[in-house]
Each structure stands twice: as C-alpha cells, then as structure tokens.
Protein backbone atom coordinates (compact mmCIF):
# COMPACT_ATOMS: atom_id res chain seq x y z
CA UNK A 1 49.08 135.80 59.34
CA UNK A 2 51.45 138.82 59.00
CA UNK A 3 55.27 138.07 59.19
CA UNK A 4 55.55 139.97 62.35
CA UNK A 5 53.00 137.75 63.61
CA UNK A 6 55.08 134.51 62.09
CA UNK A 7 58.53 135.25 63.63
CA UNK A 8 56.87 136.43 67.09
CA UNK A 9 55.45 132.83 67.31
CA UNK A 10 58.83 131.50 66.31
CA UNK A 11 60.22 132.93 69.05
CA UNK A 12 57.85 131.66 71.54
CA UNK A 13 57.64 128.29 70.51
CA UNK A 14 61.55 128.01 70.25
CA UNK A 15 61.26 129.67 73.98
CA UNK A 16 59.18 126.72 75.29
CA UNK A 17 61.05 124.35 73.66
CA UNK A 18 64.17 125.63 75.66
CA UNK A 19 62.60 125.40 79.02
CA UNK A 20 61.41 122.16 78.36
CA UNK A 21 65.09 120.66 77.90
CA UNK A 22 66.10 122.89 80.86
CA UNK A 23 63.52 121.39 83.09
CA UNK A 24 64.13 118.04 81.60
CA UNK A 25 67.47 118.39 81.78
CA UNK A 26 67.57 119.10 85.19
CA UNK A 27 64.99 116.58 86.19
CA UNK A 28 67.21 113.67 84.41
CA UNK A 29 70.51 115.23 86.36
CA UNK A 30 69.09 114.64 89.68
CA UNK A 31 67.79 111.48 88.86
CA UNK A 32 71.35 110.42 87.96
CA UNK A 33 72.71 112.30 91.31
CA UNK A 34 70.61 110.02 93.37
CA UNK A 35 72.17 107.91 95.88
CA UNK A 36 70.78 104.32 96.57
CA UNK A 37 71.26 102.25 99.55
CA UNK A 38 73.93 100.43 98.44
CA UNK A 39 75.33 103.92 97.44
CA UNK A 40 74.82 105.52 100.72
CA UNK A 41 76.79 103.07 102.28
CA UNK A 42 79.60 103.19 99.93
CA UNK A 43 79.80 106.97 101.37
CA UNK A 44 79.88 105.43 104.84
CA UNK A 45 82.90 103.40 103.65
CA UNK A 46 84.79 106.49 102.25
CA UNK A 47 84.49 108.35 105.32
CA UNK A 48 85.87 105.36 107.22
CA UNK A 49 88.82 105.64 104.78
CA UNK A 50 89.50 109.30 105.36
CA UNK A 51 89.38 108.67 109.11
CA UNK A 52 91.97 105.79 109.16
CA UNK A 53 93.94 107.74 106.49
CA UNK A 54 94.12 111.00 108.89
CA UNK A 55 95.26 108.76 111.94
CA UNK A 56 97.85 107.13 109.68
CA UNK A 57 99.26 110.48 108.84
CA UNK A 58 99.54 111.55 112.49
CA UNK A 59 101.24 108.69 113.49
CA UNK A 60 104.93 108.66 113.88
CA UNK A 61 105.25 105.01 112.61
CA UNK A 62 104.10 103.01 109.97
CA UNK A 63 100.79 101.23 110.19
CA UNK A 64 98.71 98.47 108.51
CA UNK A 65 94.92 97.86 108.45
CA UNK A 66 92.50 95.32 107.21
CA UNK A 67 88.86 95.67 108.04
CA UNK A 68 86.00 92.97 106.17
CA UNK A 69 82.62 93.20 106.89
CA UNK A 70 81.14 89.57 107.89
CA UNK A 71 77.73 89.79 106.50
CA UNK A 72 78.68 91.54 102.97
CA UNK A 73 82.26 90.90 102.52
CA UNK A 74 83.50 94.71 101.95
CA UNK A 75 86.93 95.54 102.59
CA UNK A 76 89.14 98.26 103.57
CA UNK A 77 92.83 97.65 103.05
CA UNK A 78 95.48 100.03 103.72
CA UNK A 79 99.30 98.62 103.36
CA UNK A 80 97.05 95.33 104.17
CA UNK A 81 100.26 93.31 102.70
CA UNK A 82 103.66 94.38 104.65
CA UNK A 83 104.93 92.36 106.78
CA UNK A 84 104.76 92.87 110.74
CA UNK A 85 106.07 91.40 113.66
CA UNK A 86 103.47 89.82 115.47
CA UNK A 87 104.58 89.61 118.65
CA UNK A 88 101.74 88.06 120.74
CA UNK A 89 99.22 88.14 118.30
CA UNK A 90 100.93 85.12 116.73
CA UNK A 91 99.18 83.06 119.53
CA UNK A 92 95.92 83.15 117.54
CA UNK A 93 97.81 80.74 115.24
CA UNK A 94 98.84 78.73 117.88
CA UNK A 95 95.39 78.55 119.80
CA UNK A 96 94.18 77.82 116.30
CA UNK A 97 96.23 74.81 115.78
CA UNK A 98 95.54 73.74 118.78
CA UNK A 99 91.61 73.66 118.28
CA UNK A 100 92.41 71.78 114.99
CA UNK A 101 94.52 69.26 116.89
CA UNK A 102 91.52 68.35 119.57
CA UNK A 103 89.10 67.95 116.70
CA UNK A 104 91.01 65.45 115.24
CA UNK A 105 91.35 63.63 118.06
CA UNK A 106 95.27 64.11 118.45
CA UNK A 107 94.77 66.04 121.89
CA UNK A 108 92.33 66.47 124.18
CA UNK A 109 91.51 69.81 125.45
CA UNK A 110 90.64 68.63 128.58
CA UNK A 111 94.38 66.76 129.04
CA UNK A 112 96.22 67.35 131.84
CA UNK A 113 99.79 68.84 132.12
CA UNK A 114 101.48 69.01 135.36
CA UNK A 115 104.18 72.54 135.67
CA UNK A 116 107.99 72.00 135.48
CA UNK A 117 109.98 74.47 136.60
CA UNK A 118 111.96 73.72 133.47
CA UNK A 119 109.20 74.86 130.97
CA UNK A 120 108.85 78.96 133.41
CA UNK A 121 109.76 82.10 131.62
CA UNK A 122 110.11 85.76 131.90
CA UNK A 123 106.84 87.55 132.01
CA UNK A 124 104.58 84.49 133.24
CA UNK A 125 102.64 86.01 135.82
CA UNK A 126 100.30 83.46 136.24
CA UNK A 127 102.75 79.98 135.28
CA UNK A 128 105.02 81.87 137.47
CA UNK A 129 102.78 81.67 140.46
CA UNK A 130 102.17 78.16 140.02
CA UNK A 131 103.60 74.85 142.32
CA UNK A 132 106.08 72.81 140.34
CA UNK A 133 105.49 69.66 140.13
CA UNK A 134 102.00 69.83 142.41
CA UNK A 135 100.12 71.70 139.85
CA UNK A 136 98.31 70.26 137.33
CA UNK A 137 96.12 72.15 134.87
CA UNK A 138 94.32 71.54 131.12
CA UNK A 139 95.22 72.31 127.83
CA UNK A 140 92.42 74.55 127.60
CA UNK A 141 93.24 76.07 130.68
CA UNK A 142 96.54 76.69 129.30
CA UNK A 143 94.87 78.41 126.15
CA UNK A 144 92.76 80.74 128.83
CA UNK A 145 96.17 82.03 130.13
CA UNK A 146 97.58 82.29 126.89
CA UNK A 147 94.64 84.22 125.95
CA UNK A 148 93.66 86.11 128.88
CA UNK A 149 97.38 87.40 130.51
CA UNK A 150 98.99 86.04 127.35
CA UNK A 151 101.25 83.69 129.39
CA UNK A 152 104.23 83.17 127.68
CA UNK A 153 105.04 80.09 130.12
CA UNK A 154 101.63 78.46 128.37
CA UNK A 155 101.94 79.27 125.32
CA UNK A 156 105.28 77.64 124.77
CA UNK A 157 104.02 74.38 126.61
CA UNK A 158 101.43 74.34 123.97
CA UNK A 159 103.77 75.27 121.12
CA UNK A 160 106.00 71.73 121.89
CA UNK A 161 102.86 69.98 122.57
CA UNK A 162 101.20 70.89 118.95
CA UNK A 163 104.39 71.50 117.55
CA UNK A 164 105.87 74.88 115.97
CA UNK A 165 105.63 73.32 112.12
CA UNK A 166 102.22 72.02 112.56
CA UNK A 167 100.98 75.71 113.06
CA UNK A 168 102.99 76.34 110.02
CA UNK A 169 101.62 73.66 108.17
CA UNK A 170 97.99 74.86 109.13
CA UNK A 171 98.56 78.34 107.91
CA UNK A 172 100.13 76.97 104.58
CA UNK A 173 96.44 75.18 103.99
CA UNK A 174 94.85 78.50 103.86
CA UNK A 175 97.15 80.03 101.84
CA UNK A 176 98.99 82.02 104.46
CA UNK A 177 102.30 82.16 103.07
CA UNK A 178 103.50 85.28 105.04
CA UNK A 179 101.97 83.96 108.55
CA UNK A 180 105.15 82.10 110.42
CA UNK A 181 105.29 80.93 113.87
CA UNK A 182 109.28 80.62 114.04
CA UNK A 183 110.31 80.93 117.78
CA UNK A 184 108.91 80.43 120.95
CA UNK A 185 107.91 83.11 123.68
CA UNK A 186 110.76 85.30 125.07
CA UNK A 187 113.66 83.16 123.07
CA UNK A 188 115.93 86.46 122.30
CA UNK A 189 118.41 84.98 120.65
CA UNK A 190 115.93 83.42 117.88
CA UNK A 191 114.58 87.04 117.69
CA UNK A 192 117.99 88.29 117.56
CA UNK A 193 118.85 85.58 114.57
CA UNK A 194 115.43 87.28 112.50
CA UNK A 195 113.75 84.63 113.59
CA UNK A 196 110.21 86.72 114.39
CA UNK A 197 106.76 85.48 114.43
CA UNK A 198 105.60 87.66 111.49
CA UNK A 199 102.37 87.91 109.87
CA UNK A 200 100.03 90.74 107.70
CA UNK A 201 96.82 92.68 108.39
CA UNK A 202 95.27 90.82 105.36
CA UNK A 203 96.24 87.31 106.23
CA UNK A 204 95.53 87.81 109.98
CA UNK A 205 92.10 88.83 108.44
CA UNK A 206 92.01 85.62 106.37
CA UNK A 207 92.53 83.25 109.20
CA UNK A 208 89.77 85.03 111.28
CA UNK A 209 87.30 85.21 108.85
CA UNK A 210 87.99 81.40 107.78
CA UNK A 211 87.57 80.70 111.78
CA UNK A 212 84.50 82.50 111.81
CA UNK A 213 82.94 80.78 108.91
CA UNK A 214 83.90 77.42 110.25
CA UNK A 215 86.91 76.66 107.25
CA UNK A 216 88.86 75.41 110.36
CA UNK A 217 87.12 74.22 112.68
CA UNK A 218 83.55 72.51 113.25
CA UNK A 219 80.41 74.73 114.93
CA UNK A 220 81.51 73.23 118.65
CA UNK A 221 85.08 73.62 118.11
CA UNK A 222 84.61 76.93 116.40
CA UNK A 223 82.47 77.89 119.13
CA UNK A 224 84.65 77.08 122.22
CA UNK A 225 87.87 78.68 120.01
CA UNK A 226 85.63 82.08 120.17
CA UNK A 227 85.06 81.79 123.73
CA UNK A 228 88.37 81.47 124.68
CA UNK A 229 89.58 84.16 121.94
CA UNK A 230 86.54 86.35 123.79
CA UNK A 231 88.18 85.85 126.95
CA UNK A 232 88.36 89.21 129.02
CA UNK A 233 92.01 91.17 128.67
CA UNK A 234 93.57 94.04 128.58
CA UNK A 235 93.48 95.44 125.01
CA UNK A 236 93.34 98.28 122.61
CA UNK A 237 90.95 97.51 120.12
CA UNK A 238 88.22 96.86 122.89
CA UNK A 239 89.79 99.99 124.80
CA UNK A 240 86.84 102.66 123.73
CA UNK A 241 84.18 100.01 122.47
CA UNK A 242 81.11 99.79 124.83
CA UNK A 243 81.55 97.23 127.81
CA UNK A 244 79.25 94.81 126.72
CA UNK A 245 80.14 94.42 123.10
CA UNK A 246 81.64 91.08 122.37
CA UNK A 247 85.14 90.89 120.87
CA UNK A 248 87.50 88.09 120.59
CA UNK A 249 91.00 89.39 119.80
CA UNK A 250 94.40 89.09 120.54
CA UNK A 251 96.81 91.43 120.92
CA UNK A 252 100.68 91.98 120.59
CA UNK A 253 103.31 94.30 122.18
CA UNK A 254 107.22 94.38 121.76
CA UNK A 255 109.81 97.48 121.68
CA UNK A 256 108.69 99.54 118.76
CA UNK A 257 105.32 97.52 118.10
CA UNK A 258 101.70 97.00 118.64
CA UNK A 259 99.16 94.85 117.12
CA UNK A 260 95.77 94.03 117.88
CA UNK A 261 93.63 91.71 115.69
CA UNK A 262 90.00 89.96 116.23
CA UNK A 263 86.30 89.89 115.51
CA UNK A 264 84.57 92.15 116.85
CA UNK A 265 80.63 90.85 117.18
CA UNK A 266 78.60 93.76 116.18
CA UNK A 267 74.64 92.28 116.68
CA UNK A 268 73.68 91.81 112.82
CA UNK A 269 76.75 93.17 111.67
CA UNK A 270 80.23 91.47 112.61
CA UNK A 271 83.41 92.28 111.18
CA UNK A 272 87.19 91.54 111.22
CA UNK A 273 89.87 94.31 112.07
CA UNK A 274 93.46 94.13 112.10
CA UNK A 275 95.79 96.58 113.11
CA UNK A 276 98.99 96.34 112.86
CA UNK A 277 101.64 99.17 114.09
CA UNK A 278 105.61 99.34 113.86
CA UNK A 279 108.64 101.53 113.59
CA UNK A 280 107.02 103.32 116.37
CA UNK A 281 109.01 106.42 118.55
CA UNK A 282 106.50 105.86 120.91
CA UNK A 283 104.23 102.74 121.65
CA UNK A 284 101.31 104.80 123.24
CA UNK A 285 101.24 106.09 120.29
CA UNK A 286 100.53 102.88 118.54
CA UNK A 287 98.17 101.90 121.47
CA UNK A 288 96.64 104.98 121.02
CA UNK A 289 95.90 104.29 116.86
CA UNK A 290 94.41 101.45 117.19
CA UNK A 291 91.69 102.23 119.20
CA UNK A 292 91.10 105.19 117.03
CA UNK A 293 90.93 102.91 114.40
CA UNK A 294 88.80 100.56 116.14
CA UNK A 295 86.16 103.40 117.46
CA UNK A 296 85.51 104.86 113.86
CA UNK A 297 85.38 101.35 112.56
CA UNK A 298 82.53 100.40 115.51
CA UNK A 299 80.48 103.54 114.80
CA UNK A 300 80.38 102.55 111.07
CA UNK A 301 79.37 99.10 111.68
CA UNK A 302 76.72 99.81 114.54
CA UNK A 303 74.98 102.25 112.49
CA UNK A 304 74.83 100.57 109.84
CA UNK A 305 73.42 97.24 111.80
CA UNK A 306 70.93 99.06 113.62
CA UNK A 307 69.68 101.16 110.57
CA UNK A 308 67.08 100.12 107.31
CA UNK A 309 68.23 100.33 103.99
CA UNK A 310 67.17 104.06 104.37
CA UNK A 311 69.25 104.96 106.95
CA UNK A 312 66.65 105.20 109.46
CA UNK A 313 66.81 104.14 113.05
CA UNK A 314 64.33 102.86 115.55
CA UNK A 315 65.83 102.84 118.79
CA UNK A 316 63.71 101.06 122.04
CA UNK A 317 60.86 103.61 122.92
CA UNK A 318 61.48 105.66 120.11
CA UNK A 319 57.65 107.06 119.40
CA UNK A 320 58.84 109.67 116.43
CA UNK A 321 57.39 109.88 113.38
C-alpha cells in the first residue's frame, strides 16, 4: 500500500470515528434532556411559581401563600412564615375546637342555647335578627352562621362556651406556635391593645391538612367539620372556581386586610391554599389576588387530576386518537 494510500485511509477512518462521537454524543444529550413524569410536573409547579410571583409584584401590599398538594405532599411557599392578622379566618380555629370538644363528649353539637340580648354585636346580621330570649338554636347551628355570614354574635357565644385558651391549647398540640385566638369578635379595644387573632399561611396550612387527614378529629367528626367549613358564602378563593367545585374555606376581612384559607376538593387531586394579604392601599386589591392566586392554582391541580402520567387527557366523548 503506497503512503498516499496509508494517510488517505487515516483520514477517513479518523473521519468516521468523529461522526460517531458526534452522533453519540448527541444521542446521549437528549437522552439526558428528557423530561419524565415526575419532571413534567415539576415544570407545572414552576409555572405556578412565576404566576403567584407576578401577582405578588403587582400588588400594592404584602402577601403570603402556602399551597400543599393532598395526594403527593408538594409545596409552594412564598413568605409562608410572617405573621398576619387573621381577622375572620381565625374562626377555623374556633370551629375546630369546637368539633374536638363534641368528640370528647364535653359538648354536644346538637345543645341548645337560647339568645341574650347581652351576648349581640356589631355586624350580626343574622344573631341580630333573632328574638331574645324566645329563640333557641344549636351549637352547630351557631357554627353554620359563624361559617356561612361569619356571625360575629355566634362566634363569640361559642368562643366562652369552648373557651378562648382551649383553642389555644389545641393549636399548641400541633405545633402551631404562631396561631393565637386572643380576643373575641368586634372587641376594639383588645385589637387596639395588639391583641389580634394572628396566624401564618404555613400553619393555617398545617391545621387544614391535619383536619383533612383526620389528626384532629375522627372520620364522622371530620366529616361534619367539612360540611360546615363547605358551607356556601361569599368568598374570594371560590370567586372564579367553577360552581360546582367543592371548597371549604374561611375567609377574613378587616381595614387593610384579606385572607382566605381552605381545601379546595379537586376530584383525585385536593389541595390546601392559603392566602394571606396585608398592608393593603386598597382591599379589592387583595380580594382581587387571591382569586388570581386561587384560579392559577385550580388550573394546575385540575389538569393535573384529570391527566395520565403523560399528560394526556380523555375528556367524556372524546373519540380522538
């Protein structure tokens, strides 16, 4: 074989070589680029983030957020710890306790309290309306108006009948140190001392999720607390959600401040959401955040419930292939 011969195979043969580890090297770089499942909905997750980021930037407040999903435990935190006034929100602690007290057999919910003029505040549209002294109602129907118009009349007949330091108490068993229950409804001069009902968007997430996995409560009592929770009202994390989705939440308004936190029940996919809003210039605009929040939160969770590990969807009479 000549030499021309020699180095002209050389040169092919180091040539092949070459694209070889370019074709191999591309092969292994997608490989490594590919997405799995678990992957995919990590991406789902990010844009979540972004969303909730961009509506915290445009809002001329400060703003707290905990999301967990139910069925795999992700989170999304975002300034999940601070400290918020509650404001009505706080009664999910005190419908809690209440729950807690019936199951152990220190109340009935089904005991009867008869209105006193004596126990009427501002704000009680429906305690308000009521005959006192004629009218007698339950402690469950109490919790319904607590609930439902978020009577403050109710809620502080409840508060002295399960008392304000046995909701404390309860919150201190699961670790809710920054949870307090430390006046009753509409007392101004308590609120005036710094004496709010205060809580976070990651312990408010706690106690729901230890609700919903029965920590507190047995299945009845959980149950019933969930109906009651569920109860229709006038909210803003429901406030773009479709009609017929169920969502137990309660939420909170004062000057300066809105909260809304609950479970929303997502078919196949439930999850917690708290969001919690202060320092606001205008409480619309609060409003107005959390049901952004909650609408980009809902689309993430639906599709994700109604979708394979793929990604794909079969909706009722879908025929495509």
């Amino acid at each position: 074989m000549s030499q021309m011969n020699l180095v002209n195979r050389k040169k092919r043969w180091s040539f092949g070589l070459a694209c070889v580890c370019l074709l191999t090297s591309g092969f292994c770089a997608g490989q490594s680029g590919t997405q799995t499942p678990q992957e995919k909905r990590e991406a789902l997750w990010q844009k979540l983030e972004n969303s909730i980021a961009e509506v915290d930037r445009n809002l001329d407040g400060a703003m707290g957020v905990a999301i967990l999903d139910l069925t795999d435990g992700h989170k999304y935190l975002l300034h999940a710890n601070d400290v918020f006034a509650q404001a009505s929100s706080i009664k999910i602690c005190v419908l809690a306790e209440l729950y807690r007290q019936a199951q152990q057999g220190k109340l009935k919910l089904t005991d009867v309290y008869t209105v006193n003029a004596s126990d009427l505040v501002q704000d009680s549209d429906i305690m308000g309306g009521l005959t006192p002294g004629v009218t007698k109602i339950t402690l469950r129907d109490l919790a319904t108006m607590m609930v439902a118009v978020s009577d403050n009349s109710a809620t502080n007949v409840l508060i002295d009948r399960i008392g304000m330091e046995n909701v404390n108490t309860m919150l201190d068993s699961l670790g809710l140190t920054h949870t307090r229950l430390r006046r009753k409804m509409m007392d101004l001069k308590a609120a005036a001392e710094g004496r709010e009902n205060v809580s976070t968007p990651a312990e408010m997430m706690v106690l729901l999720e230890s609700l919903y996995r029965g920590k507190v409560l047995n299945k009845e009592m959980t149950d019933d607390f969930f109906k009651v929770l569920a109860t229709h009202k006038d909210s803003w994390i429901p406030r773009d959600l479709p009609d017929d989705l169920r969502i137990a939440d309660k939420p909170g308004a004062l000057e300066g401040v809105r909260n809304d936190s609950g479970v929303i029940f997502v078919e196949k996919r439930p999850y917690v959401l708290c969001v919690m809003t202060t320092y606001l210039r205008r409480e619309r605009d609060g409003e107005d955040a959390i049901s952004k929040v909650s609408l980009v939160a809902w689309r993430m969770f639906d599709r994700i419930a109604r979708a394979s590990e793929y990604g794909r969807v079969i909706s009722p009479g879908n025929s495509s292939k």
